[in-house]
C-alpha atoms as a PDB file:
ATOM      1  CA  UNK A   1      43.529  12.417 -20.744  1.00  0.00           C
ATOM      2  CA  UNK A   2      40.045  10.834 -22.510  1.00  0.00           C
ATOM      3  CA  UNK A   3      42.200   7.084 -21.948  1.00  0.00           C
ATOM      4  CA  UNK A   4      42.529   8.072 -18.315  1.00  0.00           C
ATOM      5  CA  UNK A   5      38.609   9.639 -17.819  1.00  0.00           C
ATOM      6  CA  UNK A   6      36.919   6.581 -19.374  1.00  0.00           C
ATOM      7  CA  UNK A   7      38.669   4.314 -17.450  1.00  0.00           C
ATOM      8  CA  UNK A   8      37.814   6.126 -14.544  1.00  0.00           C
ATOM      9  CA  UNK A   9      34.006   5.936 -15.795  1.00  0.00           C
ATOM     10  CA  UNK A  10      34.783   2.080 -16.439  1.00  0.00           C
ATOM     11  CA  UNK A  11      36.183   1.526 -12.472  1.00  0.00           C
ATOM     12  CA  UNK A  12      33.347   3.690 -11.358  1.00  0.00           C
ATOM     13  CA  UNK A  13      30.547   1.393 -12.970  1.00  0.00           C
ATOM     14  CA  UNK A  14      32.269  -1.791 -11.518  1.00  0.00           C
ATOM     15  CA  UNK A  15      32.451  -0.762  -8.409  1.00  0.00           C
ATOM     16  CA  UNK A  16      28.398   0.296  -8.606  1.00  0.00           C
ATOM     17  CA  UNK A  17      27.572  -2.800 -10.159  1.00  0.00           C
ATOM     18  CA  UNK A  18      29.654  -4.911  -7.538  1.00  0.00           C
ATOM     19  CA  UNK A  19      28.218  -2.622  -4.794  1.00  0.00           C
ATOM     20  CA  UNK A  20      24.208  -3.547  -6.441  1.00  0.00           C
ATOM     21  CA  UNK A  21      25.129  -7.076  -6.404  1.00  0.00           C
ATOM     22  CA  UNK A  22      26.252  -7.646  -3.111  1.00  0.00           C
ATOM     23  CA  UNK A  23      23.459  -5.269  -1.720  1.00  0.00           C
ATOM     24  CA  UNK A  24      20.754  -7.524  -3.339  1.00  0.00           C
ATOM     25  CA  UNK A  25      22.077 -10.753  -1.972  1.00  0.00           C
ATOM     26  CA  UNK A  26      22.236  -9.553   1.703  1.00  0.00           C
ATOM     27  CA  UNK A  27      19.085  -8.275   0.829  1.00  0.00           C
ATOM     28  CA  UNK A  28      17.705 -11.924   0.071  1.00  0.00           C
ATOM     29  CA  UNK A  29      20.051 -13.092   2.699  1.00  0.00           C
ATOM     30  CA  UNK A  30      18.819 -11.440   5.755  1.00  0.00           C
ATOM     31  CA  UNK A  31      15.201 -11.772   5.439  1.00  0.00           C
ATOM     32  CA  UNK A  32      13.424 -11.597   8.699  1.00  0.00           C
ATOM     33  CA  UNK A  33      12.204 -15.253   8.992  1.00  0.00           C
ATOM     34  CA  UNK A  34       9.910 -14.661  11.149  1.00  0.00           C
ATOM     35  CA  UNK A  35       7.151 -12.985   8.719  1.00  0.00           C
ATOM     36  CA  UNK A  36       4.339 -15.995   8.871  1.00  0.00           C
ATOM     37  CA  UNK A  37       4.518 -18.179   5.646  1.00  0.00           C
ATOM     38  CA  UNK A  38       2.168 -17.549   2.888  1.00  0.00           C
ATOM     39  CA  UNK A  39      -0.770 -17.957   1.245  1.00  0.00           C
ATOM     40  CA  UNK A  40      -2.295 -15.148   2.890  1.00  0.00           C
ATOM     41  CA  UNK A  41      -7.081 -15.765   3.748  1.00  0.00           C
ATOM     42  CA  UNK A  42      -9.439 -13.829   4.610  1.00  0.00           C
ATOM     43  CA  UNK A  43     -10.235 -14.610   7.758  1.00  0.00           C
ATOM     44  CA  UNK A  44     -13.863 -14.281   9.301  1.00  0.00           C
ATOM     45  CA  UNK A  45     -14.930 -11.814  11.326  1.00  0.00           C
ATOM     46  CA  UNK A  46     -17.917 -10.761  13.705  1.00  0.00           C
ATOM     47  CA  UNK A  47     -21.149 -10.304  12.243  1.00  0.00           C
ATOM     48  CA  UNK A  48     -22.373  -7.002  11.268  1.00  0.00           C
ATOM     49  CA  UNK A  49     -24.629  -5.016  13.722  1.00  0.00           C
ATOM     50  CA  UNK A  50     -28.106  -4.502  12.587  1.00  0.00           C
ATOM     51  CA  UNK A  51     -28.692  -0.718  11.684  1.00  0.00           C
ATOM     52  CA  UNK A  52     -31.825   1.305  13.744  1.00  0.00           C
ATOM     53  CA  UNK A  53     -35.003   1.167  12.437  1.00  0.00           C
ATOM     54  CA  UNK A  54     -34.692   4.670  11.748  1.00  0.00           C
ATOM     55  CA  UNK A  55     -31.298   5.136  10.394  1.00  0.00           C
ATOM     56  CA  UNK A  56     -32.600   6.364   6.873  1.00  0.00           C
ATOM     57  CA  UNK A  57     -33.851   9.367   8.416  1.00  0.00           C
ATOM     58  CA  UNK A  58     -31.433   9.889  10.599  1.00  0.00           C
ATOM     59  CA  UNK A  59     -28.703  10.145   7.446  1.00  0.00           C
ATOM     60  CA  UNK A  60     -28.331  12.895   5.050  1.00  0.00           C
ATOM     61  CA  UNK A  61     -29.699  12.290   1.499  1.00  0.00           C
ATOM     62  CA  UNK A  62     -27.234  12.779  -0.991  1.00  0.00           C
ATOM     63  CA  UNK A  63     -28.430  15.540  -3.810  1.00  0.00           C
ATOM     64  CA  UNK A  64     -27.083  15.840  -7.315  1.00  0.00           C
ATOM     65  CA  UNK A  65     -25.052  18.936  -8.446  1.00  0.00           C
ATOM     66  CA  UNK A  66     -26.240  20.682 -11.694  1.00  0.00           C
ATOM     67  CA  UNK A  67     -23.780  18.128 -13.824  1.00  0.00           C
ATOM     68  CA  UNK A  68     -25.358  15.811 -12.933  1.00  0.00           C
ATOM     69  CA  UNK A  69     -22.962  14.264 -10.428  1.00  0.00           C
ATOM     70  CA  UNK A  70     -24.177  12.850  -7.427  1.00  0.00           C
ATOM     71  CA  UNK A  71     -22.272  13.305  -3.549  1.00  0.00           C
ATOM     72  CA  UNK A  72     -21.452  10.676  -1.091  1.00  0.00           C
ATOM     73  CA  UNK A  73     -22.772  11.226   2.386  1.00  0.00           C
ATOM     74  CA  UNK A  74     -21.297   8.921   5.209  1.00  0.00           C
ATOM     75  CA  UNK A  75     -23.370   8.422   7.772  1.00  0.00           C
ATOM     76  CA  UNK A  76     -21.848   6.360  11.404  1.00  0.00           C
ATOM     77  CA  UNK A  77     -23.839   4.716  14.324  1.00  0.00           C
ATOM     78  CA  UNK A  78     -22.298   4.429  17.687  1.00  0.00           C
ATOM     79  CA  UNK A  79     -23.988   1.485  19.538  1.00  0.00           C
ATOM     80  CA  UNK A  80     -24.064   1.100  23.183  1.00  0.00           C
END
């Protein structure tokens, strides 16, 4: 019975490692080619918008808590 259970164990781990194999190369195989070819830039963009005049008090300060640790406020501008 233990001749009979490891060679099902053995046939099992074939048939994964055949199965991982074959996976793997239609993996590599059937690659969409259309994906643009690399290297990858940064490309450049608009420039910023200038901020209000006022926009410092128009956003929240951010305050410390007693540790010591500060908060970060997020402040956004809609322009017209």
């Amino acid at each position: 019975m233990t001749g009979r259970r490891r060679r099902s164990w053995r046939w099992a781990l074939v048939v994964w490692a055949v199965l991982v194999v074959v996976a793997g190369g239609l993996t590599v195989w059937l690659q969409d080619s259309t994906e643009p070819p690399g290297p990858y830039v940064w490309e450049e963009s608009s420039p910023t918008p200038d901020l209000p005049e006022d926009w410092a008090s128009t956003c929240p300060t951010p305050t410390a808590d007693p540790d010591g640790n500060r908060f970060v406020v997020a402040c956004a501008f809609i322009s017209g």
